[in-house]
N, C-alpha and C. Protein backbone atom coordinates (compact mmCIF):
# COMPACT_ATOMS: atom_id res chain seq x y z
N UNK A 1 -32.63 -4.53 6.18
CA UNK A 1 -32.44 -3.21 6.73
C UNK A 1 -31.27 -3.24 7.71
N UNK A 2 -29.98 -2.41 7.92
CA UNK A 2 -29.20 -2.15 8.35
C UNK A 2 -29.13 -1.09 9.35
N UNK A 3 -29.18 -1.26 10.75
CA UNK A 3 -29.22 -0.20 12.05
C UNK A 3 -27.63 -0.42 12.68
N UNK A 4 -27.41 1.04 12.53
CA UNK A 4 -26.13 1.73 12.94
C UNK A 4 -26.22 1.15 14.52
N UNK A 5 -25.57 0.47 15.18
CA UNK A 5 -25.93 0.30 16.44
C UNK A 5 -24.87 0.87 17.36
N UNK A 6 -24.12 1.92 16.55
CA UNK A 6 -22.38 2.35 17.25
C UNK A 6 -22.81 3.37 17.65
N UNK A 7 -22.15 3.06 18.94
CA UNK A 7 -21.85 4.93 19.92
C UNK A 7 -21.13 5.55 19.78
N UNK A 8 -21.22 6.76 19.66
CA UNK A 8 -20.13 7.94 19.52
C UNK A 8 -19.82 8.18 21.62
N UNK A 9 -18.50 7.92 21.83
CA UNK A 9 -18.01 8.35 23.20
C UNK A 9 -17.04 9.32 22.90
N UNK A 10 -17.17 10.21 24.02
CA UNK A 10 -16.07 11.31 23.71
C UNK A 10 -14.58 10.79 24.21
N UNK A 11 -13.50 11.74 23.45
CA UNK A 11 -12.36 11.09 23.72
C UNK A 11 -11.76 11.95 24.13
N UNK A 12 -11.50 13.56 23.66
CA UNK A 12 -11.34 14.65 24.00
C UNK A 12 -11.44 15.86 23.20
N UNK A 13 -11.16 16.45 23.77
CA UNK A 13 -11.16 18.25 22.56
C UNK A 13 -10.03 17.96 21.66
N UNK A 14 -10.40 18.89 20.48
CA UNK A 14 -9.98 18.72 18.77
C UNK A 14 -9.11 19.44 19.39
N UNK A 15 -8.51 20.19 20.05
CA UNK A 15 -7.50 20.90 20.13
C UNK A 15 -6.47 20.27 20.92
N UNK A 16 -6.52 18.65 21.78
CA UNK A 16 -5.46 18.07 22.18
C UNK A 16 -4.75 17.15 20.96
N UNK A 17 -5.22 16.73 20.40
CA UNK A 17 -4.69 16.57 18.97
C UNK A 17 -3.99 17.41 18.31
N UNK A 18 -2.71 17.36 17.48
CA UNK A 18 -1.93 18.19 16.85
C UNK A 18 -1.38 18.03 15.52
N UNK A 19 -1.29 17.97 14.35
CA UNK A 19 -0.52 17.36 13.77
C UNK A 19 0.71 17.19 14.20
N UNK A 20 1.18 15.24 13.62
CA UNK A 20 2.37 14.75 14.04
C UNK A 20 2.73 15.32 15.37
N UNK A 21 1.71 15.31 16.65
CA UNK A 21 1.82 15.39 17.74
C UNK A 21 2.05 14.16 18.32
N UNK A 22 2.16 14.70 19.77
CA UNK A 22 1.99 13.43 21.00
C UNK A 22 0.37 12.58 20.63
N UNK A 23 -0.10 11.28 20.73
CA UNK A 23 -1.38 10.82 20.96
C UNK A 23 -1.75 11.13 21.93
N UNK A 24 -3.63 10.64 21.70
CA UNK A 24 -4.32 10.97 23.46
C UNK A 24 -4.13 9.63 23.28
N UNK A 25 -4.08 8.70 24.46
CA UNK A 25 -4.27 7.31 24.41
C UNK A 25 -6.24 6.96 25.12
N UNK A 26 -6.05 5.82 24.99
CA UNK A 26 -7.49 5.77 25.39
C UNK A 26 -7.74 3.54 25.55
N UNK A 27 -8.43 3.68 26.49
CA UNK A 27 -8.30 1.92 26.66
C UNK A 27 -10.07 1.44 26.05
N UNK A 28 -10.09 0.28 25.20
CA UNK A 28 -11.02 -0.39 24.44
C UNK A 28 -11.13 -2.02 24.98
N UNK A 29 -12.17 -2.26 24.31
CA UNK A 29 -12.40 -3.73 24.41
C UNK A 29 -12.19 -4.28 23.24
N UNK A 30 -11.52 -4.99 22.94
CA UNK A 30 -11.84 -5.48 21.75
C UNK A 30 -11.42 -6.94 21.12
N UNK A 31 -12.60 -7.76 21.00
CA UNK A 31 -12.68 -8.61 20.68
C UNK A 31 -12.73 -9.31 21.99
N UNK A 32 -13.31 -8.71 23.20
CA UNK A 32 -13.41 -9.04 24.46
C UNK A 32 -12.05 -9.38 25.06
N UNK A 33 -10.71 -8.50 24.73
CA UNK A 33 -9.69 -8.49 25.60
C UNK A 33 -9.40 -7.05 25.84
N UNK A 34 -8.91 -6.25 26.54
CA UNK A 34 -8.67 -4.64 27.40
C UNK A 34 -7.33 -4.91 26.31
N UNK A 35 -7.86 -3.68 25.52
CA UNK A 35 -6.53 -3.28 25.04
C UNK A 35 -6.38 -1.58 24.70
N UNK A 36 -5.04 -1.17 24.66
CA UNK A 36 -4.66 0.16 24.53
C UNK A 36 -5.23 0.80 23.13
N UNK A 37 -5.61 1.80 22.88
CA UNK A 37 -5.60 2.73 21.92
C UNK A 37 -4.95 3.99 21.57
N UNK A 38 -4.76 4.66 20.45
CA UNK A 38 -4.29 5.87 20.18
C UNK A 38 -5.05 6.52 19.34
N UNK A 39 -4.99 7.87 19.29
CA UNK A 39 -5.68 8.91 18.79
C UNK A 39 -4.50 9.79 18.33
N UNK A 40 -4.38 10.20 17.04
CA UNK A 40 -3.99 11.26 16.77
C UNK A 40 -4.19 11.84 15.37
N UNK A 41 -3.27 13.37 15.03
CA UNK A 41 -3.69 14.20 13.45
C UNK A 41 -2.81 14.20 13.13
N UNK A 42 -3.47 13.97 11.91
CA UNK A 42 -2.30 13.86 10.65
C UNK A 42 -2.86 14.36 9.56
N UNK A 43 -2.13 15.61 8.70
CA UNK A 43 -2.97 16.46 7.68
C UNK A 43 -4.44 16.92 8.16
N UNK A 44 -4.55 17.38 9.30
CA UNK A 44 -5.70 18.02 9.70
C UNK A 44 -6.94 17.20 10.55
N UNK A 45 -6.50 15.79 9.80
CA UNK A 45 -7.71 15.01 10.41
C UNK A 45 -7.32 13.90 11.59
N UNK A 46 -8.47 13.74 12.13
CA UNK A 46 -7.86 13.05 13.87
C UNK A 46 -8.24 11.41 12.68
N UNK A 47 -7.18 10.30 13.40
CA UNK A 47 -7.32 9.15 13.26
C UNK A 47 -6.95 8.44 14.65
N UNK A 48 -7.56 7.37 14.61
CA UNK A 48 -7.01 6.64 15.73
C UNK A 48 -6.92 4.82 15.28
N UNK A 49 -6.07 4.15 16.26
CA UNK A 49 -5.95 2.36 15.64
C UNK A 49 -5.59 1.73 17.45
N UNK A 50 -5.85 0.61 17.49
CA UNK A 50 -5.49 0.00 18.42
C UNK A 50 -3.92 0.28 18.20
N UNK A 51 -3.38 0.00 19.63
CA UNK A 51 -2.30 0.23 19.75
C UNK A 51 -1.43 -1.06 19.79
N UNK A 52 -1.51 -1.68 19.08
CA UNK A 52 -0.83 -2.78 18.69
C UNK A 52 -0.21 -3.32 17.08
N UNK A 53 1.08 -3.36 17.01
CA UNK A 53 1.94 -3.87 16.44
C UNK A 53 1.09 -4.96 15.08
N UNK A 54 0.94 -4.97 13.96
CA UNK A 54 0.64 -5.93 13.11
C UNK A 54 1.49 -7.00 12.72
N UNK A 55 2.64 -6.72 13.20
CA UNK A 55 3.82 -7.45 12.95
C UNK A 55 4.20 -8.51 14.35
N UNK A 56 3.35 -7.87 15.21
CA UNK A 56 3.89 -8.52 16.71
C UNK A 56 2.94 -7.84 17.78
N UNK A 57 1.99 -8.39 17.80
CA UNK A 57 0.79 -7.90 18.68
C UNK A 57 1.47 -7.20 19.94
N UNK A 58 2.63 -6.22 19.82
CA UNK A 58 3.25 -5.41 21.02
C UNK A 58 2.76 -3.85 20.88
N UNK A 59 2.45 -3.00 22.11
CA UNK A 59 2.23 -2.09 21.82
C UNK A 59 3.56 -1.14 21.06
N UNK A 60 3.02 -0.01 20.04
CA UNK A 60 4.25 0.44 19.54
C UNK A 60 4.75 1.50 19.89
N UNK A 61 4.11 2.39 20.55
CA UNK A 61 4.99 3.79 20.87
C UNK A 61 6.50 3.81 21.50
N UNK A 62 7.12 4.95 20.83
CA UNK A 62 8.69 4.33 21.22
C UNK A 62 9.00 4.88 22.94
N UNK A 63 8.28 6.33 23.28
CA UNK A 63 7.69 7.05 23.95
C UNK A 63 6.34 7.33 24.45
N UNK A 64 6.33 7.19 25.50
CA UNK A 64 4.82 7.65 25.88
C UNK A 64 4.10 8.59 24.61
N UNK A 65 2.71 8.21 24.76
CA UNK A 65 2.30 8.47 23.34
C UNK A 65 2.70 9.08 22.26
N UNK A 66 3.74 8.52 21.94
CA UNK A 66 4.72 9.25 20.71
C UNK A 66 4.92 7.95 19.46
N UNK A 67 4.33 8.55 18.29
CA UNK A 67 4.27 7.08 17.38
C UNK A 67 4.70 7.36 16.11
N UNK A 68 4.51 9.16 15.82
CA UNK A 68 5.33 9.37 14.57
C UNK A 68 6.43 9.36 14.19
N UNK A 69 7.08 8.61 13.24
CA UNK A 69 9.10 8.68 13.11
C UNK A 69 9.14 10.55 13.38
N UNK A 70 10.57 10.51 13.22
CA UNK A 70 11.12 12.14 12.93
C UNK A 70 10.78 13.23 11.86
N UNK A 71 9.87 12.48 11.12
CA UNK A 71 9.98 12.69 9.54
C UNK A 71 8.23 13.44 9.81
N UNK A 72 7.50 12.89 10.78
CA UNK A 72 6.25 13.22 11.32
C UNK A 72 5.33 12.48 9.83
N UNK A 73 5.56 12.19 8.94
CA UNK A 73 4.61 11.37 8.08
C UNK A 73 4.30 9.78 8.12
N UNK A 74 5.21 9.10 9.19
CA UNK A 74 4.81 7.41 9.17
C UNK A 74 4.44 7.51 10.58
N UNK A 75 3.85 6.55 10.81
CA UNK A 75 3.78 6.22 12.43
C UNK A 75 4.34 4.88 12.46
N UNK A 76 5.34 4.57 13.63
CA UNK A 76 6.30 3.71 13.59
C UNK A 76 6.46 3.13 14.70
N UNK A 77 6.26 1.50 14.73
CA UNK A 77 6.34 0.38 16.21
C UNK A 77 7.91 0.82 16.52
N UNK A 78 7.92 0.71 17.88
CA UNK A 78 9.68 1.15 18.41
C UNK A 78 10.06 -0.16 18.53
N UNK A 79 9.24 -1.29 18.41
CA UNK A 79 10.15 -2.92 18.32
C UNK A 79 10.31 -3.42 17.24
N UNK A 80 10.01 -2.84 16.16
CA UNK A 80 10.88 -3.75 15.09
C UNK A 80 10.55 -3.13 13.62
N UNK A 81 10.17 -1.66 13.87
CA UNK A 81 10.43 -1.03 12.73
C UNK A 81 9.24 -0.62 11.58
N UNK A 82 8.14 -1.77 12.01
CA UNK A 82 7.17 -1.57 10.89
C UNK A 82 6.64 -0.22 11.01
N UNK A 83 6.32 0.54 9.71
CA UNK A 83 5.94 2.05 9.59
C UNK A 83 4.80 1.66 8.59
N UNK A 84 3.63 2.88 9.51
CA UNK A 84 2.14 2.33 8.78
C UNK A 84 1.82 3.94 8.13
N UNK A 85 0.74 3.97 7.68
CA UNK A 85 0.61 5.30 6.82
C UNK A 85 -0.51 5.72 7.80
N UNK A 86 -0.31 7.16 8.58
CA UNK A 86 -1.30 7.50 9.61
C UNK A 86 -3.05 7.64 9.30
N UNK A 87 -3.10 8.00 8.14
CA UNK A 87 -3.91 8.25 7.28
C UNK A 87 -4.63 7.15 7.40
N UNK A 88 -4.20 5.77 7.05
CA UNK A 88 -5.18 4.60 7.04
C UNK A 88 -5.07 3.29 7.70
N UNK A 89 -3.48 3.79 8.47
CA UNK A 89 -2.99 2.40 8.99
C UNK A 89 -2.71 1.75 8.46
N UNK A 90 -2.32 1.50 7.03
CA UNK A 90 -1.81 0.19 6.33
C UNK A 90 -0.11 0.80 6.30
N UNK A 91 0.49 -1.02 5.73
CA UNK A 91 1.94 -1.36 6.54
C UNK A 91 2.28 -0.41 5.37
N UNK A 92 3.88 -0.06 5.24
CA UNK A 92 4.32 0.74 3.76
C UNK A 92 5.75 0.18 4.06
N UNK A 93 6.06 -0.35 5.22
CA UNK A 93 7.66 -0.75 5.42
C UNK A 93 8.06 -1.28 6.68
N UNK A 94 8.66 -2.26 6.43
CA UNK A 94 9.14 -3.17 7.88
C UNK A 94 8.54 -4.30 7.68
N UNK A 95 8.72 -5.17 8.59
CA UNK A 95 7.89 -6.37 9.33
C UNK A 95 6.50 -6.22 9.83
N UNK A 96 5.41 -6.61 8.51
CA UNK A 96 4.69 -6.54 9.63
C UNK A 96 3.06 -7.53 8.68
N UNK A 97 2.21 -7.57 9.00
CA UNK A 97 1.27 -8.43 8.54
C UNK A 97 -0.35 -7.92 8.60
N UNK A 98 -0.18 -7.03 7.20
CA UNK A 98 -1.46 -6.80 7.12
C UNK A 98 -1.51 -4.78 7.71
N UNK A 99 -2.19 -4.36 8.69
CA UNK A 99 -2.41 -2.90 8.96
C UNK A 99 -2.80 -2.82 10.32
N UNK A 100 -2.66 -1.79 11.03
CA UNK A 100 -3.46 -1.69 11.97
C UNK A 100 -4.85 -1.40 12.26
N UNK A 101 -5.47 -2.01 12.88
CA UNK A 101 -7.12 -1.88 13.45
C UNK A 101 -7.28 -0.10 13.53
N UNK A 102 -8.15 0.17 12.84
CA UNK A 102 -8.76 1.53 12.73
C UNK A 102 -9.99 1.34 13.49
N UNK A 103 -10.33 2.75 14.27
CA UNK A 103 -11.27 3.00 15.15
C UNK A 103 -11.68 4.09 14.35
N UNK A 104 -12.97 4.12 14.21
CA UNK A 104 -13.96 5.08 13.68
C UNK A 104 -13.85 6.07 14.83
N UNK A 105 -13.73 7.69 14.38
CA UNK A 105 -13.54 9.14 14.60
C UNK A 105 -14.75 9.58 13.91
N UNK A 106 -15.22 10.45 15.15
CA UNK A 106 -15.62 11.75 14.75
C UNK A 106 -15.29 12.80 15.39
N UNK A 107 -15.54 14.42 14.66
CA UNK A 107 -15.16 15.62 15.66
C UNK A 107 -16.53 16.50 14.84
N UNK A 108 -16.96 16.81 16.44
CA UNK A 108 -17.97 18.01 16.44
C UNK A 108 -18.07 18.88 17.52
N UNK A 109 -18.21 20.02 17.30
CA UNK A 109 -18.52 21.11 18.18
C UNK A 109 -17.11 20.79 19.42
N UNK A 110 -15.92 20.67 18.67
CA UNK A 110 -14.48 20.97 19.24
C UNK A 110 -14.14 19.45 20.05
N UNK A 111 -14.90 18.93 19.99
CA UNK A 111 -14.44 17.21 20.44
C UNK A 111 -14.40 16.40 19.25
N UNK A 112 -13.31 15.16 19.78
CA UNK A 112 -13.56 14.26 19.15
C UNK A 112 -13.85 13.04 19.63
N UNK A 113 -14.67 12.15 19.48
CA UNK A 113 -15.41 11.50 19.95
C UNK A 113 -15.10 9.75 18.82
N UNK A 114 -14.67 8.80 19.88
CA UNK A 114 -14.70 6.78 19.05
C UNK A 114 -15.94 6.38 19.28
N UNK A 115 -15.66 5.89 17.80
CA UNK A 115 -17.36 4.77 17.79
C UNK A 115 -16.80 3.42 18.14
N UNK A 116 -18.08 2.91 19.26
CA UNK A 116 -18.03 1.10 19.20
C UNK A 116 -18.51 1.02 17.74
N UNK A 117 -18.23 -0.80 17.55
CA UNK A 117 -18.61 -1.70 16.74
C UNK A 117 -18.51 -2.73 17.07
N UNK A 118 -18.96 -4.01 16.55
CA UNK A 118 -19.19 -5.27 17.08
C UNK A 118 -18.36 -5.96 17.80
N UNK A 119 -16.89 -5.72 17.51
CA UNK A 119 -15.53 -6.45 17.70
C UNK A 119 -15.23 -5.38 19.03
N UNK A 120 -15.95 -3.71 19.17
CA UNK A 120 -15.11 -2.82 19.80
C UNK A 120 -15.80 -1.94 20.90
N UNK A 121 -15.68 -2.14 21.99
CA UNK A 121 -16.38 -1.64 23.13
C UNK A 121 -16.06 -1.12 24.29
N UNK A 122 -16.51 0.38 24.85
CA UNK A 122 -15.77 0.89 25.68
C UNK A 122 -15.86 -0.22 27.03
N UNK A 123 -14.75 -0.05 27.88
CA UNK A 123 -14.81 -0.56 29.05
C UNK A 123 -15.72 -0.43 30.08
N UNK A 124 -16.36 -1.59 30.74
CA UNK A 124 -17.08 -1.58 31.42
C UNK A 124 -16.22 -1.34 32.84
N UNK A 125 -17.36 -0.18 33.57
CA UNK A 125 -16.71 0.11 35.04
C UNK A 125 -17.65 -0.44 36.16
C-alpha cells in the first residue's frame, strides 16, 4: 500500500503567474541543501523546477526571475545557453545533462500551491 505523504504549501495566487512572464521564486530543501526555486506559466499551466542549471549546477535566470528566451517558448540558463522545454524541463539545446528537477504544482481556488517529496522540503524556520 502506497501513502501520499506530500504537502501541498502555498506559493502564491494563479494570477502572479503569467504566461512567459517574470517567475515567483521560492527557496526548498532539497536533498538536504537550501536551494532556489522557480515557478512559472507556460500555455496556461503553472510549472515550476529547481533553479539550477543541468549543465552546471548554477542558478539560471539571466534577470531577476526572468528565464524565458525572447521567443517566450524555451526557458534558458544565462551561463551557457542550455534551453529546456517549460512544459517539462527536459534539455532541447545547449550544454547540458539530462533536465531540470520538476516540483509538483497545484492550483485551486486562485492559488498555486508546491508539493514536498522525499528528496524535497520546505525550509525549516
Amino acid at each position: 500500500m502506497t501513502t501520499d505523504l506530500s504537502q501541498a504549501i502555498p506559493l502564491c495566487a494563479s494570477t502572479d503567474l503569467r504566461d512567459g512572464g517574470l517567475a515567483v521564486p521560492f527557496d526548498v530543501v532539497y536533498a538536504g541543501q537550501t536551494c532556489r526555486a522557480f515557478a512559472i506559466r507556460f500555455q496556461g499551466r503553472a510549472h515550476a523546477y529547481l533553479n539550477r542549471c543541468a549543465h552546471v549546477p548554477m542558478e539560471m535566470d539571466y534577470q531577476e526571475n526572468r528565464f524565458f528566451d525572447d521567443s517566450g517558448r524555451w526557458l534558458m540558463c544565462a551561463t551557457h545557453g542550455a534551453t529546456y522545454a517549460p512544459d517539462t524541463g527536459t534539455c532541447v539545446a545547449g550544454p547540458c545533462r539530462g533536465g531540470l528537477v520538476k516540483i509538483a504544482l497545484t492550483e485551486r481556488d486562485g492559488m498555486v500551491h508546491w508539493h514536498t517529496a522525499n528528496h524535497l522540503q520546505p525550509i525549516e524556520f
